[in-house]
ModelCIF file with pLDDT and N, C-alpha, C, O atoms, coordinates in Angstrom:
data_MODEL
#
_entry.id   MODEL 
#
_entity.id                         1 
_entity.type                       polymer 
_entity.pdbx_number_of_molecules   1 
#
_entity_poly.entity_id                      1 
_entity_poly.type                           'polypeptide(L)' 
_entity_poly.nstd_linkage                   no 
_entity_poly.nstd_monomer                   no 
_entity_poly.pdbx_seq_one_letter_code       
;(UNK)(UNK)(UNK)(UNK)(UNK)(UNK)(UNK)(UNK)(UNK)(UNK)(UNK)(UNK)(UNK)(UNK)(UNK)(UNK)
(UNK)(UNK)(UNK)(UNK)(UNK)(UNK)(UNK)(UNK)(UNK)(UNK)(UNK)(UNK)(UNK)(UNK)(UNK)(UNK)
(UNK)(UNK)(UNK)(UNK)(UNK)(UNK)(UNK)(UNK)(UNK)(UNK)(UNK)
;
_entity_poly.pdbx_seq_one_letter_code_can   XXXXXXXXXXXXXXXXXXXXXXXXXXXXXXXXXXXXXXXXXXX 
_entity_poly.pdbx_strand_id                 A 
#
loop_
_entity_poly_seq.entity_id 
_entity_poly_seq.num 
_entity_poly_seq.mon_id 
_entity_poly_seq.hetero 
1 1  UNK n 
1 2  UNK n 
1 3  UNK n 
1 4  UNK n 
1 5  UNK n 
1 6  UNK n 
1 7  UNK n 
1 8  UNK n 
1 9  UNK n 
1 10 UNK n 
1 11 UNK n 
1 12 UNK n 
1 13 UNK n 
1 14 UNK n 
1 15 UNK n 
1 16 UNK n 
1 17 UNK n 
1 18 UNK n 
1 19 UNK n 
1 20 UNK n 
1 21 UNK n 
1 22 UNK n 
1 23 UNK n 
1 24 UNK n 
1 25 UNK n 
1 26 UNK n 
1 27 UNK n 
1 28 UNK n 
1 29 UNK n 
1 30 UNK n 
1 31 UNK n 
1 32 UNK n 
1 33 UNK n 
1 34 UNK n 
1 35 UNK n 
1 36 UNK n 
1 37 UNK n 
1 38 UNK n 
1 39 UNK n 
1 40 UNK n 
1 41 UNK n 
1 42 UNK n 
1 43 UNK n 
#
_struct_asym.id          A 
_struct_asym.entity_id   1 
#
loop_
_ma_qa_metric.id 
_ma_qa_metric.mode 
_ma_qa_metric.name 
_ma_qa_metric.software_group_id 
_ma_qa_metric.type 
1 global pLDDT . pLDDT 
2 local  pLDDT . pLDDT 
#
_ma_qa_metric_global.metric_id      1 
_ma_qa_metric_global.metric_value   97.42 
_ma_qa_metric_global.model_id       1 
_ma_qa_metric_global.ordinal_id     1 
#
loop_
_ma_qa_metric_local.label_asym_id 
_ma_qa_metric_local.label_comp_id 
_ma_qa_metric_local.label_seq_id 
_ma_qa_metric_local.metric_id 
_ma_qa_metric_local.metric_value 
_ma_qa_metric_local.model_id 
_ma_qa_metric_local.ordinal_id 
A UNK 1  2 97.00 1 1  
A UNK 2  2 98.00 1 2  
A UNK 3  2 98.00 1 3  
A UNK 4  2 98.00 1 4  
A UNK 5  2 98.00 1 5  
A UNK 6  2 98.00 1 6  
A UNK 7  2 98.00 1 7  
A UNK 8  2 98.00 1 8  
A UNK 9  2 98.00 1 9  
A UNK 10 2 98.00 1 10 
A UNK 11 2 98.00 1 11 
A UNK 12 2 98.00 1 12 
A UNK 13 2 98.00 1 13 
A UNK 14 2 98.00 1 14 
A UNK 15 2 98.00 1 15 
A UNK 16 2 97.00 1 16 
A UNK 17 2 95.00 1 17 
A UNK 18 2 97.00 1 18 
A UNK 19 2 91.00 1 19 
A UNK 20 2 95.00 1 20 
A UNK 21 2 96.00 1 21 
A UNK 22 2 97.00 1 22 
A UNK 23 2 97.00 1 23 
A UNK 24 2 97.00 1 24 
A UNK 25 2 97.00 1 25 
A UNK 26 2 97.00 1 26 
A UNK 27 2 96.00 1 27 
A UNK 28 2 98.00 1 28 
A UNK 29 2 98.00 1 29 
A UNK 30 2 98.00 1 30 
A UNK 31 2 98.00 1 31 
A UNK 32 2 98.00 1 32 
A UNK 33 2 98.00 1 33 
A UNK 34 2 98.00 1 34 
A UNK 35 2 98.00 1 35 
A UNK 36 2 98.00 1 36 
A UNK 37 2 98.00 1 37 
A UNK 38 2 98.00 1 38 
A UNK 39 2 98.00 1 39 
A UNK 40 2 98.00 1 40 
A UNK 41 2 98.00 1 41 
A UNK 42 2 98.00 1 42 
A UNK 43 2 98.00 1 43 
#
loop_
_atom_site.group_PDB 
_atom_site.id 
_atom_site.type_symbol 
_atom_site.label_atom_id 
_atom_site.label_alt_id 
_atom_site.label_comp_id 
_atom_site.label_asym_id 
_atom_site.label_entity_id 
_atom_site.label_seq_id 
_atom_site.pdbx_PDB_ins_code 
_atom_site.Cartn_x 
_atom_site.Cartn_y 
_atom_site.Cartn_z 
_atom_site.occupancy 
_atom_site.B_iso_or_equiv 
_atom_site.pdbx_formal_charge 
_atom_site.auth_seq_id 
_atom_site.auth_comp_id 
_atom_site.auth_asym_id 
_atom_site.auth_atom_id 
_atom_site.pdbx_PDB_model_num 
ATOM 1   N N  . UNK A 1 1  ? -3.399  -11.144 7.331  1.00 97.00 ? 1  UNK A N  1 
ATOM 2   C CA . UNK A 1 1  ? -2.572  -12.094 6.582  1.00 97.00 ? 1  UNK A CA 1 
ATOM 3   C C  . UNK A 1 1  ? -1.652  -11.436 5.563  1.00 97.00 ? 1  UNK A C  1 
ATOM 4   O O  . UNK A 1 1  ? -0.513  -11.830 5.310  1.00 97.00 ? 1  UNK A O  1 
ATOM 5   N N  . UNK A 1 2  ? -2.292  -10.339 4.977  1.00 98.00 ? 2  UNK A N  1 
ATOM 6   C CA . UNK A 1 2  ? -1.220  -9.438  4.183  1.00 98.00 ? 2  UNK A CA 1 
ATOM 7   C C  . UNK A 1 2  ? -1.434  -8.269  4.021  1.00 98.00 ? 2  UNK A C  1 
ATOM 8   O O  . UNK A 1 2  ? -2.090  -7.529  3.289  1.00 98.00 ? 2  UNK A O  1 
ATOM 9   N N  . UNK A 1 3  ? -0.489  -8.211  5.167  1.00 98.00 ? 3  UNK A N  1 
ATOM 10  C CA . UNK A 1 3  ? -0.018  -6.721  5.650  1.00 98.00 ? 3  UNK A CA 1 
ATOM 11  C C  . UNK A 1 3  ? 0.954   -6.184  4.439  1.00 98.00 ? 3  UNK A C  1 
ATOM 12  O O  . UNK A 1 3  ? 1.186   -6.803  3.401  1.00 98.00 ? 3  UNK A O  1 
ATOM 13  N N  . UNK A 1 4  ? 1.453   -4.940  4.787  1.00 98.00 ? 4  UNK A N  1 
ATOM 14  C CA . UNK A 1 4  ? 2.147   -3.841  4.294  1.00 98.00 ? 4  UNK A CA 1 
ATOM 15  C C  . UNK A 1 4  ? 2.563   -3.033  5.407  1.00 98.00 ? 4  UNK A C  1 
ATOM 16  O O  . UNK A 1 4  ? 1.754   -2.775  6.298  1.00 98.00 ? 4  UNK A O  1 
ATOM 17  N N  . UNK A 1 5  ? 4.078   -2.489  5.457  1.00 98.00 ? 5  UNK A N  1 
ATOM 18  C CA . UNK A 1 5  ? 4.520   -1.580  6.923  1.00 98.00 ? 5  UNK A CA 1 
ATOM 19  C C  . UNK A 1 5  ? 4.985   -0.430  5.431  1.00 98.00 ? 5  UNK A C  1 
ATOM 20  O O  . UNK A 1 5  ? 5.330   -0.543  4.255  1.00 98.00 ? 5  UNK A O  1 
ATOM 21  N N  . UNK A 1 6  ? 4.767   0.415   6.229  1.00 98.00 ? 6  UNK A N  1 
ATOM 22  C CA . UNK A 1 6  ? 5.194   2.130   5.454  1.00 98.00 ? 6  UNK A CA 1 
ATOM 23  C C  . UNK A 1 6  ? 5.893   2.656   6.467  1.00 98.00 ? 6  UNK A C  1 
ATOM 24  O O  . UNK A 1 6  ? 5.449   2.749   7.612  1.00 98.00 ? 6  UNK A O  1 
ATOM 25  N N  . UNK A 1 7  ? 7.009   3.024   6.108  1.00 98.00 ? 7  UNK A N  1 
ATOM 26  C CA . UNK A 1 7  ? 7.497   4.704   6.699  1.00 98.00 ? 7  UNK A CA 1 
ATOM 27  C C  . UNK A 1 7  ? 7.963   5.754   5.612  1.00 98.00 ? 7  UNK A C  1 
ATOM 28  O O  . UNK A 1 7  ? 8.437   5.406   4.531  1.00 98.00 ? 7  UNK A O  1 
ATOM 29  N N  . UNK A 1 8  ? 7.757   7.279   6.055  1.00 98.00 ? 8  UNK A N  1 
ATOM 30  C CA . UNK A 1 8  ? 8.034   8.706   5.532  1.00 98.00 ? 8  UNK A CA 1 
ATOM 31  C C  . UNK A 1 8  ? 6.833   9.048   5.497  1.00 98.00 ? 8  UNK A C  1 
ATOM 32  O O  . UNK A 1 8  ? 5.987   8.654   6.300  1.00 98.00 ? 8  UNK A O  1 
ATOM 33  N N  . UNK A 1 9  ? 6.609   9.914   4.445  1.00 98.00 ? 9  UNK A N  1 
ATOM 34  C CA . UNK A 1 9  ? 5.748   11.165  4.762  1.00 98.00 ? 9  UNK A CA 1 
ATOM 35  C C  . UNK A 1 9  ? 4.445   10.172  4.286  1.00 98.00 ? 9  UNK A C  1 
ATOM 36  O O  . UNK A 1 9  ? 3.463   10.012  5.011  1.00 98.00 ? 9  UNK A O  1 
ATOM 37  N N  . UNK A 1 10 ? 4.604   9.497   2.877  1.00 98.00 ? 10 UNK A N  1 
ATOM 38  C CA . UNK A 1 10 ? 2.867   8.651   2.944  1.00 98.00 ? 10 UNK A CA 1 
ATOM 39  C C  . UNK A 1 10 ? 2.814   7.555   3.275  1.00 98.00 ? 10 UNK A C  1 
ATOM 40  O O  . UNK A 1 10 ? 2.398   6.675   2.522  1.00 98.00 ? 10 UNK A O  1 
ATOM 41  N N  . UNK A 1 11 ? 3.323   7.279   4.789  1.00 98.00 ? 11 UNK A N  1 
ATOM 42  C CA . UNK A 1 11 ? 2.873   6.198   5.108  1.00 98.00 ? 11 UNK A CA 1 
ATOM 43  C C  . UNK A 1 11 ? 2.148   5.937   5.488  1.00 98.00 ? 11 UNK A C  1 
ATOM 44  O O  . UNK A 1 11 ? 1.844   4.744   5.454  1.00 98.00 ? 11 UNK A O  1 
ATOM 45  N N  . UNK A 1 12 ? 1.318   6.919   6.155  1.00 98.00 ? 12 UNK A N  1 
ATOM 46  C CA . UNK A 1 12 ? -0.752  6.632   6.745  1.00 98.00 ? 12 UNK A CA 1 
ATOM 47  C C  . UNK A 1 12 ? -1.301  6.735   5.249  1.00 98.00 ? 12 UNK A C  1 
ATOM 48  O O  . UNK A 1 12 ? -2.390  6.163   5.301  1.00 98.00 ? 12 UNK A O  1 
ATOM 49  N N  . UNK A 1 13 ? -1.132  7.096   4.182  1.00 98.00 ? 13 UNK A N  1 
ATOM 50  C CA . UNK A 1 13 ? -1.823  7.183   2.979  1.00 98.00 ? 13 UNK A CA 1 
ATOM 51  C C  . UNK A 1 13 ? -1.420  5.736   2.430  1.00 98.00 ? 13 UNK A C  1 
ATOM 52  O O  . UNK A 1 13 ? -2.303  5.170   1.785  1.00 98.00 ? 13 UNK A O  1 
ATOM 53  N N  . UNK A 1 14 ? -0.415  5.176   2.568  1.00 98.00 ? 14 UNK A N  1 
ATOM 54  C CA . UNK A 1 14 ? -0.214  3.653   1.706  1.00 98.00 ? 14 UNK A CA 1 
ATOM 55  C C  . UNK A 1 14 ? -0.462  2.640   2.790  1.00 98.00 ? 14 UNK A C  1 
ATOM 56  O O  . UNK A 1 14 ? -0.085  1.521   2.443  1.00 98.00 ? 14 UNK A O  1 
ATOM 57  N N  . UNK A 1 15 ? -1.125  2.704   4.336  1.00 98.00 ? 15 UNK A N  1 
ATOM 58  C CA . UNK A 1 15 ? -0.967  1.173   4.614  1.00 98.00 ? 15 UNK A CA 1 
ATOM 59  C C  . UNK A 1 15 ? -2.517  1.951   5.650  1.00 98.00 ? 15 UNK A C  1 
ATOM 60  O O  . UNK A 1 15 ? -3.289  0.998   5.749  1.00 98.00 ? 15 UNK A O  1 
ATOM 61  N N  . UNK A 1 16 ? -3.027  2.920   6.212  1.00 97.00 ? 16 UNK A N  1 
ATOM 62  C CA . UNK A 1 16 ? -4.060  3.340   6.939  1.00 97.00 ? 16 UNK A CA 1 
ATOM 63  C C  . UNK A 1 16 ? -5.369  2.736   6.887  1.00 97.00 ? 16 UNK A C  1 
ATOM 64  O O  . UNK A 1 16 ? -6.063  2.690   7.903  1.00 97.00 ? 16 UNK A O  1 
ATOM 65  N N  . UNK A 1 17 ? -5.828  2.186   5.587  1.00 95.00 ? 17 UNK A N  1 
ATOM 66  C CA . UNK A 1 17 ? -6.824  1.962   5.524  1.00 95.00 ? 17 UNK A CA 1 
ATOM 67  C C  . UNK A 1 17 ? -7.068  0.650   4.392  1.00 95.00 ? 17 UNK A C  1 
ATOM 68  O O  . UNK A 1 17 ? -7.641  0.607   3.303  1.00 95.00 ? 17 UNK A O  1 
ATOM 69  N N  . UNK A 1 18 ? -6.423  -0.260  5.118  1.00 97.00 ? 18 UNK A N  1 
ATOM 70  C CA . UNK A 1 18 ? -6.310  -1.957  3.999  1.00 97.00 ? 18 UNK A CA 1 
ATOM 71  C C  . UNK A 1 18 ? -7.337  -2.966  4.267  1.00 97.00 ? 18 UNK A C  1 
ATOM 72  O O  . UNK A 1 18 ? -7.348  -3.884  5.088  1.00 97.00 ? 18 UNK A O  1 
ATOM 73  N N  . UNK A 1 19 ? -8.472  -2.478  3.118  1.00 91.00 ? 19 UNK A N  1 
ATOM 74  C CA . UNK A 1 19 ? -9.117  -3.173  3.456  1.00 91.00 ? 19 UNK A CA 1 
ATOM 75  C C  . UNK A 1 19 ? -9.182  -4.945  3.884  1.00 91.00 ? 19 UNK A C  1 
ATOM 76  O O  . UNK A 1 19 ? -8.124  -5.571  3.937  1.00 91.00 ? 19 UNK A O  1 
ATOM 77  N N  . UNK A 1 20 ? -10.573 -5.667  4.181  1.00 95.00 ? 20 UNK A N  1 
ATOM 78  C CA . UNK A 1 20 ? -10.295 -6.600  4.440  1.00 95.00 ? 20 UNK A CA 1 
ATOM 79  C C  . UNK A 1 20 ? -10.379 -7.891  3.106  1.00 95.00 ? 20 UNK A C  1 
ATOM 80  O O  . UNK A 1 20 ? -9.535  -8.738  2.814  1.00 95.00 ? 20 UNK A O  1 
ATOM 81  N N  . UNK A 1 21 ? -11.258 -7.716  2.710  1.00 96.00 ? 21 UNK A N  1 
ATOM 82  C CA . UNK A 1 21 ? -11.898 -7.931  1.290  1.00 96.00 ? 21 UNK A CA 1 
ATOM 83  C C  . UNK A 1 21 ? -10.750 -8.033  0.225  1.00 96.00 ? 21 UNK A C  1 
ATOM 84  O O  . UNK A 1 21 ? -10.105 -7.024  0.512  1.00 96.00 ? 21 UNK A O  1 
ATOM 85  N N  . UNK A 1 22 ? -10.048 -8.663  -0.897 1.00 97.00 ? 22 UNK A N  1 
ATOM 86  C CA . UNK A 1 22 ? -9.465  -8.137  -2.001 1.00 97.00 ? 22 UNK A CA 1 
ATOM 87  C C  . UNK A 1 22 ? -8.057  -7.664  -1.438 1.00 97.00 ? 22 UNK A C  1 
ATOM 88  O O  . UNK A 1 22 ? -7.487  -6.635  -1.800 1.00 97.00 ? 22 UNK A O  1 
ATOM 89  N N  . UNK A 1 23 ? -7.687  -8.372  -0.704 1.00 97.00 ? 23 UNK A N  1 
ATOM 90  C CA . UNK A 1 23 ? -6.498  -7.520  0.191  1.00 97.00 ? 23 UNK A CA 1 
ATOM 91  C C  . UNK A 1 23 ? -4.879  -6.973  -0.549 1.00 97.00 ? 23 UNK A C  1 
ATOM 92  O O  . UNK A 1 23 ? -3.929  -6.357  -0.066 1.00 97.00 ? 23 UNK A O  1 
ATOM 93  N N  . UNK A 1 24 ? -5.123  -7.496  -1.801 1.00 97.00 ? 24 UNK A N  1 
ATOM 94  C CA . UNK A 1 24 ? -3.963  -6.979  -2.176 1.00 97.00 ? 24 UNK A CA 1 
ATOM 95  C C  . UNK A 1 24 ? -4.847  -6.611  -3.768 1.00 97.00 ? 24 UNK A C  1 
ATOM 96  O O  . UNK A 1 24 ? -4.275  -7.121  -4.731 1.00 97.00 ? 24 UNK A O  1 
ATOM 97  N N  . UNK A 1 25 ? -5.975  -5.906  -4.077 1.00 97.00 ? 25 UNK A N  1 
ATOM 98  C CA . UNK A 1 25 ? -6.475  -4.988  -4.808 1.00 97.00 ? 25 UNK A CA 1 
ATOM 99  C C  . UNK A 1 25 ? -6.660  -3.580  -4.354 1.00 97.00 ? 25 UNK A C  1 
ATOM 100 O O  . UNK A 1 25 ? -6.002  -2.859  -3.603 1.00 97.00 ? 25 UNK A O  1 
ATOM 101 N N  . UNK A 1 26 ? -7.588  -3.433  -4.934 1.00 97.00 ? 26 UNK A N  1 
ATOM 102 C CA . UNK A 1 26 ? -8.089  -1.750  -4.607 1.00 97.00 ? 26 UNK A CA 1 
ATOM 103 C C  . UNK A 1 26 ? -7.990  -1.405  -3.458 1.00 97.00 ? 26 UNK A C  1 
ATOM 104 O O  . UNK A 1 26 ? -7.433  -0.307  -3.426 1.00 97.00 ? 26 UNK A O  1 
ATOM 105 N N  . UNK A 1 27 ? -8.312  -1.873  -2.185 1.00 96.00 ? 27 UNK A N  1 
ATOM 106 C CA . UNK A 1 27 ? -8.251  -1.479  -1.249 1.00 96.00 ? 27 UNK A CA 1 
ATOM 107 C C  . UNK A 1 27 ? -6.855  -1.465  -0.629 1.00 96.00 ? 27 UNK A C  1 
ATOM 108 O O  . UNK A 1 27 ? -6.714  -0.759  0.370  1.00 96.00 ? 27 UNK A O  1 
ATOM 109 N N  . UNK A 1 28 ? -5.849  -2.120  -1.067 1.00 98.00 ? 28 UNK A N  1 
ATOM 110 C CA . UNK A 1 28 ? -4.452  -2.546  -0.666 1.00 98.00 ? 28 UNK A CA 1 
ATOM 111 C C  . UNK A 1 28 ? -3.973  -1.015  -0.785 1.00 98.00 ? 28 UNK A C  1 
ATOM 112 O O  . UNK A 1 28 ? -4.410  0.042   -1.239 1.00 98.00 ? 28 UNK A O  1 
ATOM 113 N N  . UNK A 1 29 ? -2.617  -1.578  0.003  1.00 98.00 ? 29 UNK A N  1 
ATOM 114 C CA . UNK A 1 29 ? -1.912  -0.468  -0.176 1.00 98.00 ? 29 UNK A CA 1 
ATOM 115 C C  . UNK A 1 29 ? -1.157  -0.447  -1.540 1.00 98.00 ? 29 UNK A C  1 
ATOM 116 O O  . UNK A 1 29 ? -0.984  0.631   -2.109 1.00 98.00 ? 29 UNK A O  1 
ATOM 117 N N  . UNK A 1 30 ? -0.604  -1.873  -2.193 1.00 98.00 ? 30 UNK A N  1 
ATOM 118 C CA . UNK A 1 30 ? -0.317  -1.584  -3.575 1.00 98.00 ? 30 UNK A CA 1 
ATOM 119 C C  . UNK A 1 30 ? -1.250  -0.849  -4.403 1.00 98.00 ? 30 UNK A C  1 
ATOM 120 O O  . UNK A 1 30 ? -0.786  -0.876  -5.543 1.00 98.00 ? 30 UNK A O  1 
ATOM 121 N N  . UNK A 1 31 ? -2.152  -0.317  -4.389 1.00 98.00 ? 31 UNK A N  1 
ATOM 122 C CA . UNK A 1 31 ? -2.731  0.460   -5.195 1.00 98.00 ? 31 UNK A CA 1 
ATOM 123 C C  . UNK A 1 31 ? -2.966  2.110   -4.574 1.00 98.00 ? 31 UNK A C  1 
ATOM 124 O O  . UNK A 1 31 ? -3.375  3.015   -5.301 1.00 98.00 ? 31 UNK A O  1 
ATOM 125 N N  . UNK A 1 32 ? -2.668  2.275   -3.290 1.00 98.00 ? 32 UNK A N  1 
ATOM 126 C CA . UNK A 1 32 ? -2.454  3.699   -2.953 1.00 98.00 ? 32 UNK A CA 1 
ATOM 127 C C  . UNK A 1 32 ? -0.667  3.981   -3.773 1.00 98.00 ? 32 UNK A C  1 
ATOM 128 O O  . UNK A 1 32 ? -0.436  5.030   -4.375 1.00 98.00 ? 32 UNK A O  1 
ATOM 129 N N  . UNK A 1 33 ? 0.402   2.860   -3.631 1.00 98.00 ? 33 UNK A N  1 
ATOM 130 C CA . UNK A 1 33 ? 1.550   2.823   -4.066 1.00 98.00 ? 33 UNK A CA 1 
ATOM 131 C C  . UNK A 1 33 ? 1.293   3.345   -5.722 1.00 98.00 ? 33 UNK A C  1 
ATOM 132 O O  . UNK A 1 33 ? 2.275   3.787   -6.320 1.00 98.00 ? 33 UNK A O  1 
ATOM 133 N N  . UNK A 1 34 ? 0.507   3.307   -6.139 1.00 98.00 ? 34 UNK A N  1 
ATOM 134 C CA . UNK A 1 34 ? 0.067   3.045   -7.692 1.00 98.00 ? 34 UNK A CA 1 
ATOM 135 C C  . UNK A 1 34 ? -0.467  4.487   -7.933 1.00 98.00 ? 34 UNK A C  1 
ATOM 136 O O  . UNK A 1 34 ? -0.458  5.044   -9.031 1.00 98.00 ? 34 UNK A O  1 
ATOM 137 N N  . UNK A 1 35 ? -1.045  5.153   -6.495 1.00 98.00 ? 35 UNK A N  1 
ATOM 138 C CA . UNK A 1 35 ? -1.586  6.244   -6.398 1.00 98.00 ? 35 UNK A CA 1 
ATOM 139 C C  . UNK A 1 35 ? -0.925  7.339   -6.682 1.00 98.00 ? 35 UNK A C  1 
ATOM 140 O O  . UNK A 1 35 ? -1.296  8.411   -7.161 1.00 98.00 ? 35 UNK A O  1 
ATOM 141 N N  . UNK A 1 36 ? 0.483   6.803   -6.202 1.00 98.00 ? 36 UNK A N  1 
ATOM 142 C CA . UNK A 1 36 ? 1.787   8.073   -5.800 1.00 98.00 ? 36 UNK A CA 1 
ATOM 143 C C  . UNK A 1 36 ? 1.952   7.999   -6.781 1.00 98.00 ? 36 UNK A C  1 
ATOM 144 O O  . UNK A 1 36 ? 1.766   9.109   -7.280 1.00 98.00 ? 36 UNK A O  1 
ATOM 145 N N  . UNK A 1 37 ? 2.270   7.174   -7.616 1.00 98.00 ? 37 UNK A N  1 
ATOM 146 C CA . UNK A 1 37 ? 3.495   6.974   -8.711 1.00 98.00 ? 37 UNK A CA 1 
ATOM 147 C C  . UNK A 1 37 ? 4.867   6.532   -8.634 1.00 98.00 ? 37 UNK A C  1 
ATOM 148 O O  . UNK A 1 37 ? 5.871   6.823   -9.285 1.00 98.00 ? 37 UNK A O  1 
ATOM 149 N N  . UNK A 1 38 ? 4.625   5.673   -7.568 1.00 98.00 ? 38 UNK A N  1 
ATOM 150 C CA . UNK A 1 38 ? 5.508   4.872   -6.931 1.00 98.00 ? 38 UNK A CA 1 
ATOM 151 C C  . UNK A 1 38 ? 6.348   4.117   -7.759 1.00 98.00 ? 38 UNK A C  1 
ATOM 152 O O  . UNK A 1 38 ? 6.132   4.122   -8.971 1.00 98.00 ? 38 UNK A O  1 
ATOM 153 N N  . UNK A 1 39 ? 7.207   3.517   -7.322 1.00 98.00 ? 39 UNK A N  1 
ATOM 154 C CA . UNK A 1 39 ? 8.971   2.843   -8.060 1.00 98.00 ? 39 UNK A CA 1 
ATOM 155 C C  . UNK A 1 39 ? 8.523   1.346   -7.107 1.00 98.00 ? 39 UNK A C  1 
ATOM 156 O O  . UNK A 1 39 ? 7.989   1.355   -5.998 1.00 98.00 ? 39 UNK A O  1 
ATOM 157 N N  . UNK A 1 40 ? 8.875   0.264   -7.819 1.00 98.00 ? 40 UNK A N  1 
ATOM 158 C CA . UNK A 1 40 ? 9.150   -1.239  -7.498 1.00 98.00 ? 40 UNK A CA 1 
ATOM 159 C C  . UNK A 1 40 ? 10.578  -1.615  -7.681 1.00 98.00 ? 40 UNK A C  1 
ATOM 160 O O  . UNK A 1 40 ? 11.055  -1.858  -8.790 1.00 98.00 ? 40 UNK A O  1 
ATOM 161 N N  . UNK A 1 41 ? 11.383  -1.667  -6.346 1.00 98.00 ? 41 UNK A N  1 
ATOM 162 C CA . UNK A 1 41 ? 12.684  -2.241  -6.088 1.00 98.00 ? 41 UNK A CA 1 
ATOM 163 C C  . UNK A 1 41 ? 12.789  -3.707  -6.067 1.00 98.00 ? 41 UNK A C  1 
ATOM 164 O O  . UNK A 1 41 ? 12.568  -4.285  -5.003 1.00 98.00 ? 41 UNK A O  1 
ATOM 165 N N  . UNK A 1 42 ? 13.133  -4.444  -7.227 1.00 98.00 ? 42 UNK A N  1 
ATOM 166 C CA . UNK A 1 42 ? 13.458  -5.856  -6.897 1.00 98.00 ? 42 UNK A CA 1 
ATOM 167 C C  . UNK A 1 42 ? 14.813  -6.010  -6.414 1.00 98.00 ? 42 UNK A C  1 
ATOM 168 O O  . UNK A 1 42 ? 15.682  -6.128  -7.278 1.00 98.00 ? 42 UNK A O  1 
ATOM 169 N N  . UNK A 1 43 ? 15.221  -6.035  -4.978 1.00 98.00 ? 43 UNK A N  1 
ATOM 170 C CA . UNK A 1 43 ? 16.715  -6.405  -4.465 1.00 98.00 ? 43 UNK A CA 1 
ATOM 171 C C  . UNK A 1 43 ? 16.908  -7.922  -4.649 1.00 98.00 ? 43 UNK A C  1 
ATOM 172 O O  . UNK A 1 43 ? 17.971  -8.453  -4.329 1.00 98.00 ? 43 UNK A O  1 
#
């Protein structure tokens, strides 16, 4: 139900392993994004 698509170099590190549980917490990929030190584009 809420997915995340990645491409470049961490994209098996931000969407590989989302959990099922909490799906947009800890296990999400917003928080591997959080991992990098990632940038939020509001277009």
């Amino acid at each position: 139900s809420l997915s995340f698509a990645a491409w470049g170099a961490d994209a098996e590190f931000v969407v590989g392993d989302h959990g099922l549980d909490d799906a947009l917490g800890e296990p999400s990929p917003l928080a591997r994004v959080y991992d990098l030190a990632g940038d939020v584009l509001l277009l």
